[in-house]
PDB file of N, CA and C in Angstrom:
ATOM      1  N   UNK A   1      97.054  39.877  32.434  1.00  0.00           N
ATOM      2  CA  UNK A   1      98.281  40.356  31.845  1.00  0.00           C
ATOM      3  C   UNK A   1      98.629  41.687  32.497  1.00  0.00           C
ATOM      4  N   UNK A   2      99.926  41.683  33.067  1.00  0.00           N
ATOM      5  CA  UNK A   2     100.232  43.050  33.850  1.00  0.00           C
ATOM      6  C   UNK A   2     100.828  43.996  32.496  1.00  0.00           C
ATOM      7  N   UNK A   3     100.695  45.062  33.264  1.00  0.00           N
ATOM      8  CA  UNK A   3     101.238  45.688  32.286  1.00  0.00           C
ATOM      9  C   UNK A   3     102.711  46.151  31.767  1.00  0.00           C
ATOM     10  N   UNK A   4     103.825  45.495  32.267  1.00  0.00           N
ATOM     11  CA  UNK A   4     104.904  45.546  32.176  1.00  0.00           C
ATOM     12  C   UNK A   4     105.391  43.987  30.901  1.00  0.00           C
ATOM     13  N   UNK A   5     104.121  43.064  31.097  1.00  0.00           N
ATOM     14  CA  UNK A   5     103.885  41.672  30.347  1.00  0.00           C
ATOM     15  C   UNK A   5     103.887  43.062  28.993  1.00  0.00           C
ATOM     16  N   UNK A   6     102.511  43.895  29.165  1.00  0.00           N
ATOM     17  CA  UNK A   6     102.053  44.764  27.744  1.00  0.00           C
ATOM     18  C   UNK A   6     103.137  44.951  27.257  1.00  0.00           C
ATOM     19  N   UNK A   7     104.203  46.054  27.733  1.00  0.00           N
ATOM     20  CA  UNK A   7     105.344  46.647  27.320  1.00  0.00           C
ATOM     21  C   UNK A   7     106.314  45.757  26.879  1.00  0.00           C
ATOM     22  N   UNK A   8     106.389  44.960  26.999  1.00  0.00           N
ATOM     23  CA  UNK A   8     107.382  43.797  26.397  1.00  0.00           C
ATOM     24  C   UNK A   8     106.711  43.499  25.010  1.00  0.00           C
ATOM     25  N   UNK A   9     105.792  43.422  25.006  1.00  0.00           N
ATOM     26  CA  UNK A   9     105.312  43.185  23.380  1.00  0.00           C
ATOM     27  C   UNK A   9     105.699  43.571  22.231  1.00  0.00           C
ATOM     28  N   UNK A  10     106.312  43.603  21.263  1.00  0.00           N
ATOM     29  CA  UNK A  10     106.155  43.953  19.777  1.00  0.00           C
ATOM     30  C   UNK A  10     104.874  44.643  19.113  1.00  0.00           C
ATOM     31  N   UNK A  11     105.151  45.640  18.944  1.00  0.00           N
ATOM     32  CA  UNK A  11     103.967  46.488  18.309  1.00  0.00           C
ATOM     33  C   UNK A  11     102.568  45.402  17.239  1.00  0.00           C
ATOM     34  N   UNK A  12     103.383  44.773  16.448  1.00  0.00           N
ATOM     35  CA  UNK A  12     102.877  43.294  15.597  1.00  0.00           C
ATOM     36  C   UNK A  12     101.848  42.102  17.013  1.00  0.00           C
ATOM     37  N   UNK A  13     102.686  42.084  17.540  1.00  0.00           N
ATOM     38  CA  UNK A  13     102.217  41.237  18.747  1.00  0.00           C
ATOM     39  C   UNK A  13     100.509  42.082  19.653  1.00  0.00           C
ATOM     40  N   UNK A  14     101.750  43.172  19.795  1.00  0.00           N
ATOM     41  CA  UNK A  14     100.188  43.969  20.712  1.00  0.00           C
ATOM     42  C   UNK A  14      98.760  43.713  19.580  1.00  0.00           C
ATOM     43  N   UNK A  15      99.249  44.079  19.028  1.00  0.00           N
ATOM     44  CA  UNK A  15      97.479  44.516  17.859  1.00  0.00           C
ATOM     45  C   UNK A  15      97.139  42.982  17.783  1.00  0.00           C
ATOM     46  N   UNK A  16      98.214  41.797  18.040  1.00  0.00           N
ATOM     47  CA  UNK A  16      97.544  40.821  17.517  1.00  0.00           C
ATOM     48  C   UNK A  16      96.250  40.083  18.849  1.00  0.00           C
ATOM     49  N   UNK A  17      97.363  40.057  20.087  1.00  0.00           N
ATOM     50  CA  UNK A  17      96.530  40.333  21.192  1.00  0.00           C
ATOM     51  C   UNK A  17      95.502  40.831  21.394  1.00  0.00           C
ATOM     52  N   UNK A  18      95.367  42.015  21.030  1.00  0.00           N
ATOM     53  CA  UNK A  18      94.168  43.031  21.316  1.00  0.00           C
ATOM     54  C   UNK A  18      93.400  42.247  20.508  1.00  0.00           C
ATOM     55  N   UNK A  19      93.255  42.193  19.052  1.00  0.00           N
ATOM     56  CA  UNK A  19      92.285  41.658  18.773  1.00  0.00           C
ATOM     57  C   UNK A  19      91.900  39.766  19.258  1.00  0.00           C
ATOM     58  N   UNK A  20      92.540  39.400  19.572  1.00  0.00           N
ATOM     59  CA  UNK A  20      92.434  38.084  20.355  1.00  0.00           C
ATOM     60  C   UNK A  20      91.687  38.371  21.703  1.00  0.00           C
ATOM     61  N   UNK A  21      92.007  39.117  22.331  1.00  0.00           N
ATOM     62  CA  UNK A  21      91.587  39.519  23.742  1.00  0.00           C
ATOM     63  C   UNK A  21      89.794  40.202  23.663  1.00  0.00           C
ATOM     64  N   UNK A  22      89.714  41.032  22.039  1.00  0.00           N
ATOM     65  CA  UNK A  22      88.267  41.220  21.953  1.00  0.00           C
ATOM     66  C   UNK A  22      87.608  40.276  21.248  1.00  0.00           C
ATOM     67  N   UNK A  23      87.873  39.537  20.531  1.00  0.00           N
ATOM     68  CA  UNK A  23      87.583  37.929  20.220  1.00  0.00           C
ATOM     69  C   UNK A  23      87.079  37.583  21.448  1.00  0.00           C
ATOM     70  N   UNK A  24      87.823  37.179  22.410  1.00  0.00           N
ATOM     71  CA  UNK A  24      87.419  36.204  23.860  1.00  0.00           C
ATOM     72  C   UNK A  24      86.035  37.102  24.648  1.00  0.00           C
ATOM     73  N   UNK A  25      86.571  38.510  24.632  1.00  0.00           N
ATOM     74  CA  UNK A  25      85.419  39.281  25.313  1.00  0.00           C
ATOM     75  C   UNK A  25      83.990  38.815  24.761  1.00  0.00           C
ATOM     76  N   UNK A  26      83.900  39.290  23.209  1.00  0.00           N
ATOM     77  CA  UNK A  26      83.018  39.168  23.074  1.00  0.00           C
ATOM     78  C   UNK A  26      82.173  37.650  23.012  1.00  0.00           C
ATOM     79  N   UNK A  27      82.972  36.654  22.795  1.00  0.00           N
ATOM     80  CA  UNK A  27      82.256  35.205  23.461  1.00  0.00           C
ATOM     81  C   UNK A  27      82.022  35.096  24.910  1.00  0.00           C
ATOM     82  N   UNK A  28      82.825  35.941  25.773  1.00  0.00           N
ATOM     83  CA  UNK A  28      82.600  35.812  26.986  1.00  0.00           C
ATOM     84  C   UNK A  28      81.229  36.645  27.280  1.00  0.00           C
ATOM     85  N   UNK A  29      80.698  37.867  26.715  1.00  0.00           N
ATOM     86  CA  UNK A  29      79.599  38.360  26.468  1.00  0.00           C
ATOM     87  C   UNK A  29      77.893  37.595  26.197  1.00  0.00           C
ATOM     88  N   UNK A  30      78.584  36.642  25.064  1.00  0.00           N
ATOM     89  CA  UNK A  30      77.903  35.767  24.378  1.00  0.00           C
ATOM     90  C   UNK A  30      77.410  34.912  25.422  1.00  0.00           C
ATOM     91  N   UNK A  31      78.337  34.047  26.061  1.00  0.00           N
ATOM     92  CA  UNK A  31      78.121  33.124  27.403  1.00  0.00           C
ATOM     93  C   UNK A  31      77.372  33.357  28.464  1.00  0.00           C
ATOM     94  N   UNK A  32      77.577  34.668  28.889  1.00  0.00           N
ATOM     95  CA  UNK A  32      76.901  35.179  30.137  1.00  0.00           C
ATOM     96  C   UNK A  32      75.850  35.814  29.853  1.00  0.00           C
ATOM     97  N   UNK A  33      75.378  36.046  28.231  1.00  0.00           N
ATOM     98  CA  UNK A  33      74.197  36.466  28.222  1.00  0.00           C
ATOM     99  C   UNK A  33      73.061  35.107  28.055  1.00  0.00           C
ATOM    100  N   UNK A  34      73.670  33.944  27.210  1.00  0.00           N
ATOM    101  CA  UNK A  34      73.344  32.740  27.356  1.00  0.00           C
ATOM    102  C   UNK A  34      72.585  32.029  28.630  1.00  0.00           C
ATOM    103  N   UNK A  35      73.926  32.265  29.487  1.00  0.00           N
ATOM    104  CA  UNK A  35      73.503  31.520  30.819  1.00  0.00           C
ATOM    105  C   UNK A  35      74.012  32.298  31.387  1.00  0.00           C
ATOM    106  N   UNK A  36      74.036  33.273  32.841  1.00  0.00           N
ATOM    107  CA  UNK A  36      74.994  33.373  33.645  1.00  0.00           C
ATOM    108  C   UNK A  36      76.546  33.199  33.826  1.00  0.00           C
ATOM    109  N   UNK A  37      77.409  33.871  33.860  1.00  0.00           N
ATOM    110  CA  UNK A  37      78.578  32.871  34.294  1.00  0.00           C
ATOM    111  C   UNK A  37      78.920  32.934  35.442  1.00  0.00           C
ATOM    112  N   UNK A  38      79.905  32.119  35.905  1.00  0.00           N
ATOM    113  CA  UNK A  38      79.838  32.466  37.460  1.00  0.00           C
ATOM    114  C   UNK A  38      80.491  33.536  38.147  1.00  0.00           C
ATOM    115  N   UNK A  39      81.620  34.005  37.267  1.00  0.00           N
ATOM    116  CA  UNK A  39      82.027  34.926  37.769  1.00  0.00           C
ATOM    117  C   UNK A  39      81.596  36.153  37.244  1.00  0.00           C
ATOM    118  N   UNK A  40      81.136  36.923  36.836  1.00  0.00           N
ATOM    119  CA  UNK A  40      81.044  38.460  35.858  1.00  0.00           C
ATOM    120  C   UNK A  40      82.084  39.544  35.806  1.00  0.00           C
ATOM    121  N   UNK A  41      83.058  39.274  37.041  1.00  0.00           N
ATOM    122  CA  UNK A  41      83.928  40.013  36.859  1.00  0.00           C
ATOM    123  C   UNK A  41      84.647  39.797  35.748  1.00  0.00           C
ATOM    124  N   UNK A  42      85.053  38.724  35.293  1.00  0.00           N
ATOM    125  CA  UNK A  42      85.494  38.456  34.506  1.00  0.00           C
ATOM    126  C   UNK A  42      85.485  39.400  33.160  1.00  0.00           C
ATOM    127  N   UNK A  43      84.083  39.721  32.960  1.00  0.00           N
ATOM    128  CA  UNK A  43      84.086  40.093  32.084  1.00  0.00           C
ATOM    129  C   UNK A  43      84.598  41.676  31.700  1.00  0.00           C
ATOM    130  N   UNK A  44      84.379  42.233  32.992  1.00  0.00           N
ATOM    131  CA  UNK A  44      84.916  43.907  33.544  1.00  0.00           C
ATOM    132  C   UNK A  44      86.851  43.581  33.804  1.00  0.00           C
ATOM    133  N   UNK A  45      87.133  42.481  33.900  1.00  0.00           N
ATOM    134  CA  UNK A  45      88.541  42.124  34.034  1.00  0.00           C
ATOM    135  C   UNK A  45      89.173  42.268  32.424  1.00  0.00           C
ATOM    136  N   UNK A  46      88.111  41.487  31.518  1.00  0.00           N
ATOM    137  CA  UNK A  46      88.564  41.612  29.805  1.00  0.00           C
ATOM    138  C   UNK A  46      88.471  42.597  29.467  1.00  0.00           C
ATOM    139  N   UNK A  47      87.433  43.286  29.913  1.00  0.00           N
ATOM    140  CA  UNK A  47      87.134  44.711  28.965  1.00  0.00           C
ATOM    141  C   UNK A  47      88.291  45.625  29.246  1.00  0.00           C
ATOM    142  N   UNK A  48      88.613  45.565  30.524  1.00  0.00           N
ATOM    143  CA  UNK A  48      90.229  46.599  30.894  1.00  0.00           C
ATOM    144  C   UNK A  48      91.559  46.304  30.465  1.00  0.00           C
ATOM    145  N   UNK A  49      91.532  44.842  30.075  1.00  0.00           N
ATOM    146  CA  UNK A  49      92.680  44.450  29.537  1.00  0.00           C
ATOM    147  C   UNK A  49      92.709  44.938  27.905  1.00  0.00           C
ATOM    148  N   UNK A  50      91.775  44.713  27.596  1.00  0.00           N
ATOM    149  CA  UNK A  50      91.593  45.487  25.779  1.00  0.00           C
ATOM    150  C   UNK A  50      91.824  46.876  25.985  1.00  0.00           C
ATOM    151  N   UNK A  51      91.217  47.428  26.770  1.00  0.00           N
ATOM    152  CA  UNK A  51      91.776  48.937  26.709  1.00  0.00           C
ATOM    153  C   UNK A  51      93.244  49.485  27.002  1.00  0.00           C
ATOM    154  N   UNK A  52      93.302  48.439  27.805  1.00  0.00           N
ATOM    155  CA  UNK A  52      94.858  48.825  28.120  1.00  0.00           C
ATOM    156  C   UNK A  52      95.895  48.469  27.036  1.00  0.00           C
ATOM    157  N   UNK A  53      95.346  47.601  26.392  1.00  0.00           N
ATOM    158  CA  UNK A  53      96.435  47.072  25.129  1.00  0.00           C
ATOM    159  C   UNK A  53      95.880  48.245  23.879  1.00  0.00           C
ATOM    160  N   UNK A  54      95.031  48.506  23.705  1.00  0.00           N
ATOM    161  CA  UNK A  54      94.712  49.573  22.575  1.00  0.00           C
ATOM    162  C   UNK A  54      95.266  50.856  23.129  1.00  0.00           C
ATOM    163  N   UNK A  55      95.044  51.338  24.368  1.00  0.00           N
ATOM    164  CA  UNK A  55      96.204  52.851  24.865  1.00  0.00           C
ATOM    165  C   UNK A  55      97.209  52.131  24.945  1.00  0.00           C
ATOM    166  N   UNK A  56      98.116  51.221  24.507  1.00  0.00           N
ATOM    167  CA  UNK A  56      99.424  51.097  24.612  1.00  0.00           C
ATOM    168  C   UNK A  56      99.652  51.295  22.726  1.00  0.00           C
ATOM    169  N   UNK A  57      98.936  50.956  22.119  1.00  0.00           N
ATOM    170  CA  UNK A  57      98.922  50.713  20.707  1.00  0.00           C
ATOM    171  C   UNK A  57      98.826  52.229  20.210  1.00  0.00           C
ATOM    172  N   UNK A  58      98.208  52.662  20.732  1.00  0.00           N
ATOM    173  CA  UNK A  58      97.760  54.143  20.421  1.00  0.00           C
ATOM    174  C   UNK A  58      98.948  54.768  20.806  1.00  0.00           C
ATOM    175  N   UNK A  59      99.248  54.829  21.950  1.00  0.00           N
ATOM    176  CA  UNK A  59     100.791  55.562  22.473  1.00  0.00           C
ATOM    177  C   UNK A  59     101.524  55.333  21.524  1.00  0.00           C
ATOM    178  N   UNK A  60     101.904  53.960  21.210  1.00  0.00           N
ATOM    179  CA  UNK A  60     102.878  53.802  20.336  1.00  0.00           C
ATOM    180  C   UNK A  60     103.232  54.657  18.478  1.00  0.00           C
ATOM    181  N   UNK A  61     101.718  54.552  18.022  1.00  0.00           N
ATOM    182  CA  UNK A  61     101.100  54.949  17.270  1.00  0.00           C
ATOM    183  C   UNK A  61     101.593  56.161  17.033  1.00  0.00           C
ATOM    184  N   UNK A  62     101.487  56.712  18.117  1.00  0.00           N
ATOM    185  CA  UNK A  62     101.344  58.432  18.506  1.00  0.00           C
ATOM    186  C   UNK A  62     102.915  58.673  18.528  1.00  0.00           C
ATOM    187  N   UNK A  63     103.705  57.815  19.267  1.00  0.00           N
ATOM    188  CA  UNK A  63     104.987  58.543  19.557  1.00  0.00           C
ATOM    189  C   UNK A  63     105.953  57.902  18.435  1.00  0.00           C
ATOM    190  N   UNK A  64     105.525  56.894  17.567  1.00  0.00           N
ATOM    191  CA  UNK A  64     105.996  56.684  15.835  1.00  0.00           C
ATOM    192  C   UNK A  64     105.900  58.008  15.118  1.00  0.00           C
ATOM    193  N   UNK A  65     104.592  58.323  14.986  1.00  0.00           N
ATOM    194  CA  UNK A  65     104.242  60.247  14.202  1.00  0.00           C
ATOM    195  C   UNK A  65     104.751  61.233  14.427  1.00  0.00           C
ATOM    196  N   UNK A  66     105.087  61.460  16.191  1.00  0.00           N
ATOM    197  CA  UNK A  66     105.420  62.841  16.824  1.00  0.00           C
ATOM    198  C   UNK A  66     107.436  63.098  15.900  1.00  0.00           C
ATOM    199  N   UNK A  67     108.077  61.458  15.806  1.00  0.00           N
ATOM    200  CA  UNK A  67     108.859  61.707  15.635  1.00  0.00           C
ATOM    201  C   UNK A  67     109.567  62.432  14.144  1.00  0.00           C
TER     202      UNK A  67
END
Protein backbone atom coordinates (compact mmCIF):
# COMPACT_ATOMS: atom_id res chain seq x y z
CA UNK A 1 0.00 0.00 0.00
CA UNK A 2 1.64 3.33 -1.14
CA UNK A 3 1.21 5.95 0.70
CA UNK A 4 -0.87 8.29 -1.21
CA UNK A 5 -3.43 4.70 -1.25
CA UNK A 6 -2.88 5.75 3.02
CA UNK A 7 -4.05 9.34 2.50
CA UNK A 8 -7.10 8.57 0.71
CA UNK A 9 -8.44 6.69 3.62
CA UNK A 10 -11.09 7.78 6.08
CA UNK A 11 -9.80 8.20 9.48
CA UNK A 12 -12.63 5.06 10.42
CA UNK A 13 -10.99 3.12 7.56
CA UNK A 14 -7.26 3.83 8.56
CA UNK A 15 -7.60 2.40 12.25
CA UNK A 16 -9.59 -0.32 10.68
CA UNK A 17 -6.66 -1.31 8.39
CA UNK A 18 -4.08 -0.88 10.84
CA UNK A 19 -5.52 -3.19 12.96
CA UNK A 20 -6.13 -5.73 10.05
CA UNK A 21 -2.61 -5.18 8.80
CA UNK A 22 -1.33 -6.15 12.62
CA UNK A 23 -3.73 -9.08 12.61
CA UNK A 24 -1.85 -10.43 9.31
CA UNK A 25 1.67 -9.46 10.82
CA UNK A 26 1.29 -11.17 13.60
CA UNK A 27 0.14 -14.63 11.82
CA UNK A 28 2.75 -13.90 9.45
CA UNK A 29 5.15 -14.01 12.62
CA UNK A 30 3.36 -17.10 13.73
CA UNK A 31 4.17 -18.88 10.22
CA UNK A 32 7.71 -18.13 9.92
CA UNK A 33 8.38 -19.00 13.31
CA UNK A 34 6.49 -22.36 12.57
CA UNK A 35 8.31 -23.12 9.47
CA UNK A 36 10.38 -20.71 7.59
CA UNK A 37 8.72 -18.68 5.01
CA UNK A 38 10.11 -18.11 1.93
CA UNK A 39 10.31 -14.81 1.75
CA UNK A 40 11.11 -12.86 5.31
CA UNK A 41 11.01 -9.76 3.84
CA UNK A 42 7.79 -9.91 3.92
CA UNK A 43 7.57 -9.66 7.15
CA UNK A 44 9.93 -6.24 7.52
CA UNK A 45 7.53 -5.15 4.42
CA UNK A 46 4.27 -5.57 7.13
CA UNK A 47 5.87 -4.22 9.96
CA UNK A 48 6.47 -0.73 7.89
CA UNK A 49 3.22 -0.71 6.53
CA UNK A 50 1.60 -0.71 10.24
CA UNK A 51 3.76 2.00 11.15
CA UNK A 52 3.08 3.98 8.48
CA UNK A 53 -0.70 3.69 8.92
CA UNK A 54 -0.44 4.38 12.82
CA UNK A 55 1.91 7.84 12.00
CA UNK A 56 -0.79 8.68 9.65
CA UNK A 57 -3.47 8.01 12.47
CA UNK A 58 -1.48 9.79 14.93
CA UNK A 59 -0.97 12.89 12.58
CA UNK A 60 -4.41 12.95 12.14
CA UNK A 61 -5.12 12.58 15.78
CA UNK A 62 -2.76 15.35 16.46
CA UNK A 63 -3.89 17.88 13.86
CA UNK A 64 -7.93 17.12 15.05
CA UNK A 65 -6.51 18.58 18.83
CA UNK A 66 -4.07 21.33 17.62
CA UNK A 67 -7.26 22.77 16.11
Amino acid sequence: MKNKDILALSDAELLDKAKQEKEALGKLKLNHNVSPIENPIKIRDARKLVARLKTEATKRKNAKASK
